[in-house]
N, C-alpha and C. Protein backbone atom coordinates (compact mmCIF):
# COMPACT_ATOMS: atom_id res chain seq x y z
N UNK A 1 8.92 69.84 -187.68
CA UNK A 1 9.71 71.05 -187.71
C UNK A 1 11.14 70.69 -187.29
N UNK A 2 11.92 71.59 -187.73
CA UNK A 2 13.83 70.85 -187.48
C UNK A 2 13.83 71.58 -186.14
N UNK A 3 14.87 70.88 -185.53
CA UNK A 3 15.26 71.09 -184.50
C UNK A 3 15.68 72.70 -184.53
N UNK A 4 16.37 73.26 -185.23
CA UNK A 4 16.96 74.58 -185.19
C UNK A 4 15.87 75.25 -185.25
N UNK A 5 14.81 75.01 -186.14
CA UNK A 5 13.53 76.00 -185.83
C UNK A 5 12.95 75.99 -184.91
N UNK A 6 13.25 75.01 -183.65
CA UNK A 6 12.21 74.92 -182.85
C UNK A 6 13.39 75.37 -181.38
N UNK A 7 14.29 75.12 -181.85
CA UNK A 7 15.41 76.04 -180.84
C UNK A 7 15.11 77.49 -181.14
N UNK A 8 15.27 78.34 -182.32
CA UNK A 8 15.33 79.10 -182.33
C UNK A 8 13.76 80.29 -181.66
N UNK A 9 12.88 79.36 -182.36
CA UNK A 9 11.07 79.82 -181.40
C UNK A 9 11.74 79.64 -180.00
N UNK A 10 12.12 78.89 -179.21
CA UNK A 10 12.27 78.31 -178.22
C UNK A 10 13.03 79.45 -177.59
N UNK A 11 14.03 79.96 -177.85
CA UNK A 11 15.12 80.84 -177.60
C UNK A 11 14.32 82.32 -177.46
N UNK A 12 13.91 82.57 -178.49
CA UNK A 12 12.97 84.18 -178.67
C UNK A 12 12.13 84.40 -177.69
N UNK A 13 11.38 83.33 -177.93
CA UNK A 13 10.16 83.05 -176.60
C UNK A 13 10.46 83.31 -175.08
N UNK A 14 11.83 82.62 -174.88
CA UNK A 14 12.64 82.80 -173.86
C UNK A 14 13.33 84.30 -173.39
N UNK A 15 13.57 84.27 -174.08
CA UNK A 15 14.18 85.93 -174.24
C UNK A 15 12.87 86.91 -173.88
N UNK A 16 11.89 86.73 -174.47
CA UNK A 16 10.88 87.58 -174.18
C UNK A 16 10.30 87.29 -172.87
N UNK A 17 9.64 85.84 -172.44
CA UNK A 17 9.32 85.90 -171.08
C UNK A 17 10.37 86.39 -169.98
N UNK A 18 11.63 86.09 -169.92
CA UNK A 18 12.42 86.42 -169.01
C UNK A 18 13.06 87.68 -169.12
N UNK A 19 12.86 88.31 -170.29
CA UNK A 19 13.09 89.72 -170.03
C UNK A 19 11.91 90.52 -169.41
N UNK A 20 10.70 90.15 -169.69
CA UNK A 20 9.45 90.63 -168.97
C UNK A 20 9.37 90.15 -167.64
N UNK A 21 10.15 89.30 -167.14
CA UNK A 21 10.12 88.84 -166.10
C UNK A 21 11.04 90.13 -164.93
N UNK A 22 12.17 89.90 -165.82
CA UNK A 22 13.00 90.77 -165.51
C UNK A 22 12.76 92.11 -165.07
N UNK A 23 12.14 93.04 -166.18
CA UNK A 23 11.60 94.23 -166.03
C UNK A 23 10.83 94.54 -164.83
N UNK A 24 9.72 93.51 -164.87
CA UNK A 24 8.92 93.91 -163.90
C UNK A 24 9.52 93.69 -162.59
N UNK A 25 10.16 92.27 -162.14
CA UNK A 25 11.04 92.06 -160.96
C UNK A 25 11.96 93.31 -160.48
N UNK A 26 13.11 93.31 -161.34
CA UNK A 26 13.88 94.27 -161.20
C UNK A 26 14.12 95.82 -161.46
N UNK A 27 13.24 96.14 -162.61
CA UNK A 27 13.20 97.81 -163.27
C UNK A 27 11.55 98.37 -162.15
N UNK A 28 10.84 97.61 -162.13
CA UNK A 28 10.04 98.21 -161.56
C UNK A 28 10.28 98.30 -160.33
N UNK A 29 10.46 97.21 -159.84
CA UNK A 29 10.68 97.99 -158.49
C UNK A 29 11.67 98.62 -158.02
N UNK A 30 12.59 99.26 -158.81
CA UNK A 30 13.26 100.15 -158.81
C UNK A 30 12.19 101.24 -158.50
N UNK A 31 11.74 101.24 -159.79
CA UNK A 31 11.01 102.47 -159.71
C UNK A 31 9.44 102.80 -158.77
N UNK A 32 9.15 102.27 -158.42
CA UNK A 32 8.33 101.96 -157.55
C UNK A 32 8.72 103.23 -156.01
N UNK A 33 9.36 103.20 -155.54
CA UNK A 33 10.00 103.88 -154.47
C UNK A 33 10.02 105.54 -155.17
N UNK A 34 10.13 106.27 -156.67
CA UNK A 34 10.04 107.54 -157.01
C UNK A 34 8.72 107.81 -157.55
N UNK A 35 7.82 106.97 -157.74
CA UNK A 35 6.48 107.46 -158.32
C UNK A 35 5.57 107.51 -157.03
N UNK A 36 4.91 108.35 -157.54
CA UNK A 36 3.21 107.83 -155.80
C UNK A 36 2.79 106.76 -156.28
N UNK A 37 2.14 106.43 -155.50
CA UNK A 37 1.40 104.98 -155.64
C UNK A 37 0.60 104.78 -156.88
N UNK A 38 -0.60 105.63 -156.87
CA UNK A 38 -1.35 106.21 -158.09
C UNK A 38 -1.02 105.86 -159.42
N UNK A 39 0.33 106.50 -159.39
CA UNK A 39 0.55 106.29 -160.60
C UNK A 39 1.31 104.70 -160.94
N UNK A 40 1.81 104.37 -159.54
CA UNK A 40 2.72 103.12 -160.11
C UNK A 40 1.64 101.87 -160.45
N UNK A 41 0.37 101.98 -159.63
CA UNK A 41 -1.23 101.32 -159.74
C UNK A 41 -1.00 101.34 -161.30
N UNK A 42 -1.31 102.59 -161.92
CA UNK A 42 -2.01 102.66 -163.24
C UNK A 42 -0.94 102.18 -164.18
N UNK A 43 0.49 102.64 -163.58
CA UNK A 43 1.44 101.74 -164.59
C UNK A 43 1.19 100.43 -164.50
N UNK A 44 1.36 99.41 -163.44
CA UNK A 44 1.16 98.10 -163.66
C UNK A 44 0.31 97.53 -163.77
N UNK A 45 -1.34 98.61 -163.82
CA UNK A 45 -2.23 98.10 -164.46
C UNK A 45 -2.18 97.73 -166.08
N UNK A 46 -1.30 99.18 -166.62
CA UNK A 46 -0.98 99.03 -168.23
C UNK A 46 -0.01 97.63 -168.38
N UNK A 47 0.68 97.81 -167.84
CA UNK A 47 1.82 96.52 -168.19
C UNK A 47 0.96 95.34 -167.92
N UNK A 48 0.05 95.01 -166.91
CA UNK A 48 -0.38 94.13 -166.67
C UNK A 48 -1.55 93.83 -168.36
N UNK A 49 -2.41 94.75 -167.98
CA UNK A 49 -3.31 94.65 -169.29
C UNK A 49 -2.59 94.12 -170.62
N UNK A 50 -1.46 94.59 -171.12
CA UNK A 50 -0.42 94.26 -172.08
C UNK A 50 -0.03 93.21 -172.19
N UNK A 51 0.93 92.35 -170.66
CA UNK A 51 1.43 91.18 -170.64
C UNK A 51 -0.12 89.96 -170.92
N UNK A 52 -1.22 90.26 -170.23
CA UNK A 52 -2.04 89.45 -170.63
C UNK A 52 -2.44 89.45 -172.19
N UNK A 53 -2.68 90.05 -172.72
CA UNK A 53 -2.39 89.80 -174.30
C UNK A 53 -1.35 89.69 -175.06
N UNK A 54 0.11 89.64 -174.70
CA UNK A 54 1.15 89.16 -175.21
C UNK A 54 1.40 87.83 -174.85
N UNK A 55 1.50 88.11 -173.06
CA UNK A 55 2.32 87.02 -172.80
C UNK A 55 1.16 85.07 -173.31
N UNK A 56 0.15 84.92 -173.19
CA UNK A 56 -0.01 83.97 -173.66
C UNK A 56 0.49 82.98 -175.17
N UNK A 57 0.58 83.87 -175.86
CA UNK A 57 1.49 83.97 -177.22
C UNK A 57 2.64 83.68 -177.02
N UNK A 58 3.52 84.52 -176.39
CA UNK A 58 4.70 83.69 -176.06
C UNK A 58 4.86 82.36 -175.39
N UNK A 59 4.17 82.68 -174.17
CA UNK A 59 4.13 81.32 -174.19
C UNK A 59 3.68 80.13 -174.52
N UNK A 60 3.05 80.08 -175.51
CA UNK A 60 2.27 79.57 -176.50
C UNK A 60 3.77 78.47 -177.53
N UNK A 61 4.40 79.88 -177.61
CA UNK A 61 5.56 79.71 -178.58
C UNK A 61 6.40 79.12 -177.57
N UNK A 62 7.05 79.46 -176.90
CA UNK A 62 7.83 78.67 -175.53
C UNK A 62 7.70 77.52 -175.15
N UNK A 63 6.58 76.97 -174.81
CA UNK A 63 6.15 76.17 -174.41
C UNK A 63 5.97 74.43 -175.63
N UNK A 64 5.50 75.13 -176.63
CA UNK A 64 5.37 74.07 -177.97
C UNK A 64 6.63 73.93 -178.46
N UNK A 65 7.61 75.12 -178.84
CA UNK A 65 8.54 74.70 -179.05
C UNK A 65 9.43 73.39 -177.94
N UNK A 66 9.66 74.13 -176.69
CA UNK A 66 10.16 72.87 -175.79
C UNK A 66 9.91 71.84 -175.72
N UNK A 67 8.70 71.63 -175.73
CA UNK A 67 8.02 70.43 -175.83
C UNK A 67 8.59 69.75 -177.62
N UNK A 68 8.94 70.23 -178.50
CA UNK A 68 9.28 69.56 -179.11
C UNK A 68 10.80 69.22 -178.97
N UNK A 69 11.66 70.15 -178.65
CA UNK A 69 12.78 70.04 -178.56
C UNK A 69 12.86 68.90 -177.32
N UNK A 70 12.04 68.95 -176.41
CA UNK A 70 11.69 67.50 -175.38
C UNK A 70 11.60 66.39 -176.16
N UNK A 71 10.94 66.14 -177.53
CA UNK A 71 10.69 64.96 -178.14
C UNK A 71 12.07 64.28 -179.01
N UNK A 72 13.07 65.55 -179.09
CA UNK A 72 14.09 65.37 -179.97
C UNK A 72 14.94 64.47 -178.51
N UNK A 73 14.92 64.81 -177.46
CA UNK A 73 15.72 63.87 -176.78
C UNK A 73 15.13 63.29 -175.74
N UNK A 74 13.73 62.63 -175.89
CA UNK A 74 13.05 61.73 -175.31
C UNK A 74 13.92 60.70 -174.58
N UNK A 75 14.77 60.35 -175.43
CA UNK A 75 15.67 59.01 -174.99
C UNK A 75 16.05 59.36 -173.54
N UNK A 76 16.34 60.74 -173.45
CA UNK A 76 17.38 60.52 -172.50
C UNK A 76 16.25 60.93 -171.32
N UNK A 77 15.29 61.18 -171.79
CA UNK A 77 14.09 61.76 -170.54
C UNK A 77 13.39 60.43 -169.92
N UNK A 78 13.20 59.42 -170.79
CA UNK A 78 12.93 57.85 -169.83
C UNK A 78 14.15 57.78 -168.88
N UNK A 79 15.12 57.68 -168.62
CA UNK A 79 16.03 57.38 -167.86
C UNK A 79 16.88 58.39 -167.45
N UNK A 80 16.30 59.35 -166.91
CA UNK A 80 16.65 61.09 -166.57
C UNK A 80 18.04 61.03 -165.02
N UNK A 81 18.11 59.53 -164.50
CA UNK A 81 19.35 59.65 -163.88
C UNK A 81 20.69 58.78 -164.35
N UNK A 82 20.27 58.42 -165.71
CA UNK A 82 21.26 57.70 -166.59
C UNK A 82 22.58 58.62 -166.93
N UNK A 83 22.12 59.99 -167.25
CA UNK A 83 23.19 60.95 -167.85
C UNK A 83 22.81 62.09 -167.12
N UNK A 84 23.98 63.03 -167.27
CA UNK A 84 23.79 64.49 -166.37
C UNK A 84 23.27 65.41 -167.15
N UNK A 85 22.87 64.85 -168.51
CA UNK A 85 21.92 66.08 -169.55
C UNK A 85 20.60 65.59 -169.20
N UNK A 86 20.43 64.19 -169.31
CA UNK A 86 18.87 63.87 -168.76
C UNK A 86 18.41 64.36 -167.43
N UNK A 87 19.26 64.34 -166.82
CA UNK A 87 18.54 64.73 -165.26
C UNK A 87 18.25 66.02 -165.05
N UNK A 88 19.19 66.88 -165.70
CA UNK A 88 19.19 68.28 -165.60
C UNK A 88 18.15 69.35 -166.56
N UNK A 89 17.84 68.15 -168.11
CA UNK A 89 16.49 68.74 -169.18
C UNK A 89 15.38 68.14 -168.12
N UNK A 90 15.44 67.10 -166.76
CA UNK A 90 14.10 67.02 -166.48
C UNK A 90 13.76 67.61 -165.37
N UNK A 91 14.88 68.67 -164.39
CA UNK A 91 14.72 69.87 -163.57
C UNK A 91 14.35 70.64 -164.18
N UNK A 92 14.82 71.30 -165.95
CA UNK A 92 14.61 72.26 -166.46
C UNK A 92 12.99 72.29 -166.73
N UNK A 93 12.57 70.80 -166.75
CA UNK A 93 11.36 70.69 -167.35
C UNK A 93 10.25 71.02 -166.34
N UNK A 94 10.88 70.87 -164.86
CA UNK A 94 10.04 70.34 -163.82
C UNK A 94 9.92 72.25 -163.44
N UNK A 95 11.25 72.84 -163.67
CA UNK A 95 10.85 74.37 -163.42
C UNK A 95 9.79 75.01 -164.07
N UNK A 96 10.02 74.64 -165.71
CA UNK A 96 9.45 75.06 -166.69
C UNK A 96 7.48 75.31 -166.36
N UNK A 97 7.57 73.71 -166.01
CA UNK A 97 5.90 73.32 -165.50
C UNK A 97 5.43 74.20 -164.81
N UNK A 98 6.61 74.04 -163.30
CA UNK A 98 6.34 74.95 -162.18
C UNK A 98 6.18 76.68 -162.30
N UNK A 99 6.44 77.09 -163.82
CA UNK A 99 6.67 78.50 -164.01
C UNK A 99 4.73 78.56 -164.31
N UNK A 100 4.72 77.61 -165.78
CA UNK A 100 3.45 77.47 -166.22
C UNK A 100 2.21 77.61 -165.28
N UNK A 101 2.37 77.00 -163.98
CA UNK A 101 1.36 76.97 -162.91
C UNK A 101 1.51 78.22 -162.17
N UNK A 102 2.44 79.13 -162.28
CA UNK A 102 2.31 80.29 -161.61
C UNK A 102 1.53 81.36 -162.27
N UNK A 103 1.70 81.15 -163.88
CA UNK A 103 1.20 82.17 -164.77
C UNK A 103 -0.01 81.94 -165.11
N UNK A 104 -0.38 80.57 -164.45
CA UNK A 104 -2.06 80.21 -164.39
C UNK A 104 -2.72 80.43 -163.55
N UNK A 105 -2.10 80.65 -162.21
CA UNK A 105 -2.44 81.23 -161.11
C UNK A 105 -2.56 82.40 -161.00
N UNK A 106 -1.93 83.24 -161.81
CA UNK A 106 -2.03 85.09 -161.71
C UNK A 106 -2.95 85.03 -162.95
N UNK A 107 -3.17 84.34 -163.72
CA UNK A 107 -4.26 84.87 -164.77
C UNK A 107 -5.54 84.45 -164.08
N UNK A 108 -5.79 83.48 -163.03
CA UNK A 108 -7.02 83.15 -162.60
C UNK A 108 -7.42 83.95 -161.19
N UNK A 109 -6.43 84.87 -160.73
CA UNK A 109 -6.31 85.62 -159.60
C UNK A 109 -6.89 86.96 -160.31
N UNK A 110 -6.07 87.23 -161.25
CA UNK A 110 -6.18 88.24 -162.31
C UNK A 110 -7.55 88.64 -162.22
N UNK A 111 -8.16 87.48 -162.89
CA UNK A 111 -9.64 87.24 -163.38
C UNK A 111 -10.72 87.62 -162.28
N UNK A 112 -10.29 87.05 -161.33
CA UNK A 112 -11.34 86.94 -159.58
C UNK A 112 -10.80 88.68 -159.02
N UNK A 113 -9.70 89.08 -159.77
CA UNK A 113 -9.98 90.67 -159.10
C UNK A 113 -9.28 90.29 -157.43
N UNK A 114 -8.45 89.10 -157.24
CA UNK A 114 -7.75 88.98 -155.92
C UNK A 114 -5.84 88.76 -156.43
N UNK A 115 -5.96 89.16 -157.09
CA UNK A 115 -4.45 89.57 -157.50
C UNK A 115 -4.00 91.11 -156.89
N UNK A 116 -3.18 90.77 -155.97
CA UNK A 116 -3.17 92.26 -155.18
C UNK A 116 -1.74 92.50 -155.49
N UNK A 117 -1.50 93.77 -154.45
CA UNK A 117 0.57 93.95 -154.89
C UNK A 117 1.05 92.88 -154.32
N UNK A 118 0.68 92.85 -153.21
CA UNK A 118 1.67 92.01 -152.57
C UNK A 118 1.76 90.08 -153.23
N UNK A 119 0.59 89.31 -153.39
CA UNK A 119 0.46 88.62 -154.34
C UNK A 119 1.53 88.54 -155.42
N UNK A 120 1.25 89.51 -156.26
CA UNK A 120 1.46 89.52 -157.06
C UNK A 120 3.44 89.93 -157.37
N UNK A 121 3.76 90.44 -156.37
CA UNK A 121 5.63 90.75 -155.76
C UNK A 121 5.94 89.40 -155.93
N UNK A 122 5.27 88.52 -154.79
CA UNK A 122 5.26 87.09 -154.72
C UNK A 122 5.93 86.53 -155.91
N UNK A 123 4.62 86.62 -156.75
CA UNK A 123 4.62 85.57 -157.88
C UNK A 123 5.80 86.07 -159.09
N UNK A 124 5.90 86.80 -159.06
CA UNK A 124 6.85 87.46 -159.94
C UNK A 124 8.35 86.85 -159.40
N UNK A 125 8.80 87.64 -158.00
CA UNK A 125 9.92 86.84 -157.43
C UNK A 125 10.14 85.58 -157.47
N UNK A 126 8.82 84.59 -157.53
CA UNK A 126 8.84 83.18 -157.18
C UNK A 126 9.22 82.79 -159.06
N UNK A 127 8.83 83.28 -159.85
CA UNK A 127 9.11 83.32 -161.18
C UNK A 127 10.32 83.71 -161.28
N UNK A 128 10.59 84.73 -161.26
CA UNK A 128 12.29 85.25 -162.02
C UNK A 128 13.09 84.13 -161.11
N UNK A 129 13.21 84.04 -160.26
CA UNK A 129 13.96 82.56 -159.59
C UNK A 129 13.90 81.54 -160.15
N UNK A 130 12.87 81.24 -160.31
CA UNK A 130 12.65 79.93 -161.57
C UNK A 130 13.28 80.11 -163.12
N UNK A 131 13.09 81.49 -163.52
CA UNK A 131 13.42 81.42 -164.90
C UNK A 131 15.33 81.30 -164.59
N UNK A 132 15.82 82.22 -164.05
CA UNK A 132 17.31 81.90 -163.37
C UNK A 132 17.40 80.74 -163.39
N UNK A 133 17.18 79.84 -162.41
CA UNK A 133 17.55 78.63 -163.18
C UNK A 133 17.36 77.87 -164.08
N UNK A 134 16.26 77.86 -164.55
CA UNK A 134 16.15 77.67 -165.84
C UNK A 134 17.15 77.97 -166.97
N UNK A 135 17.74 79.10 -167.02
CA UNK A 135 18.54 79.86 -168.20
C UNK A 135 19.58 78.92 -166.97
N UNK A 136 19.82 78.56 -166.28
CA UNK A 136 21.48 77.86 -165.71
C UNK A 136 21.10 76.41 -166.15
N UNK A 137 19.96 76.18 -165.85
CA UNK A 137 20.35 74.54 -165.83
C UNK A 137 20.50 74.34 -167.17
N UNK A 138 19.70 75.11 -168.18
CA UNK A 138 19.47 74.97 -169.82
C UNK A 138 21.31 75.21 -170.54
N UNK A 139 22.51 76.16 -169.87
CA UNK A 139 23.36 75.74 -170.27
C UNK A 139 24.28 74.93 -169.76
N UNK A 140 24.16 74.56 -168.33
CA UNK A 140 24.67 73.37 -167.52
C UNK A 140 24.37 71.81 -168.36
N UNK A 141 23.64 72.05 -169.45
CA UNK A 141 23.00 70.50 -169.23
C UNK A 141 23.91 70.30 -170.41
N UNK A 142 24.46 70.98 -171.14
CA UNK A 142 25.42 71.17 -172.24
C UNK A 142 27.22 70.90 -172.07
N UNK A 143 27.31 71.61 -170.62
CA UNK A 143 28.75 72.03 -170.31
C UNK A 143 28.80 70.97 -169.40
N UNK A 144 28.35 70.75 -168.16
CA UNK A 144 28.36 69.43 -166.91
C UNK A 144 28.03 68.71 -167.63
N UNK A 145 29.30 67.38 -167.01
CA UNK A 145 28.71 66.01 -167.19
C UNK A 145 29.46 65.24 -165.94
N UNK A 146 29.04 64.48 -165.17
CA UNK A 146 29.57 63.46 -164.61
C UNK A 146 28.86 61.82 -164.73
């Protein structure tokens, strides 16, 4: 697949996890503080029910794409403190992982029925932080060089 197709999956994919990231981080708990509890339960039960049948797909797409766009500059990933794009695609990579293991952790928490609010505030915050840099280091690795 060309590189532009696999930027462009790569990009969408992106856009979608980190705007869902977003939402829930930041729009919900906005709203969280004007609903009763009750209902904010049954909302993020829906969103939740939802993101588990979307979000694997995306990241499905996210994830394969990068990984190829990883193969397009392999070179510089053997020797990741040679240049300031290598070092910085292999933080992006090392977040990327570190995102992957969180969203494996709330789907297996999910599953066991021990995914609670507070948990689950956690993992979300500990995510949108990650995706933040992620979206920095991904155009840092373009613009910085020393």
């Amino acid at each position: 697949m060309s590189y532009g197709v696999l930027l462009v999956l790569h990009l969408l994919a992106a856009i979608a996890f980190v705007g869902t990231v977003f939402f829930e981080v930041v729009m919900l708990e906005g709203v969280r503080k004007h609903l009763p509890q009750e209902t904010m339960r049954a909302v993020e039960r829906a969103i939740g029910d939802r993101a588990t049948a979307v979000m694997p797909w995306v990241l499905l797409t996210l994830y394969a794409a990068g990984l190829g766009l990883a193969w397009q500059h392999r070179a510089a990933l053997t020797q990741p403190l040679a240049s300031s794009f290598g070092l910085l695609l292999t933080l992006k990579i090392a977040l990327a992982l570190s995102v992957f293991g969180h969203f494996a952790t709330a789907m297996v928490w999910r599953r066991r029925g021990v995914l609670g609010d507070q948990r689950s505030r956690r993992l979300h915050l500990s995510v949108f932080c990650h995706v933040l840099a992620i979206v920095l280091l991904a155009k840092a690795m373009f613009y910085l060089q020393w």
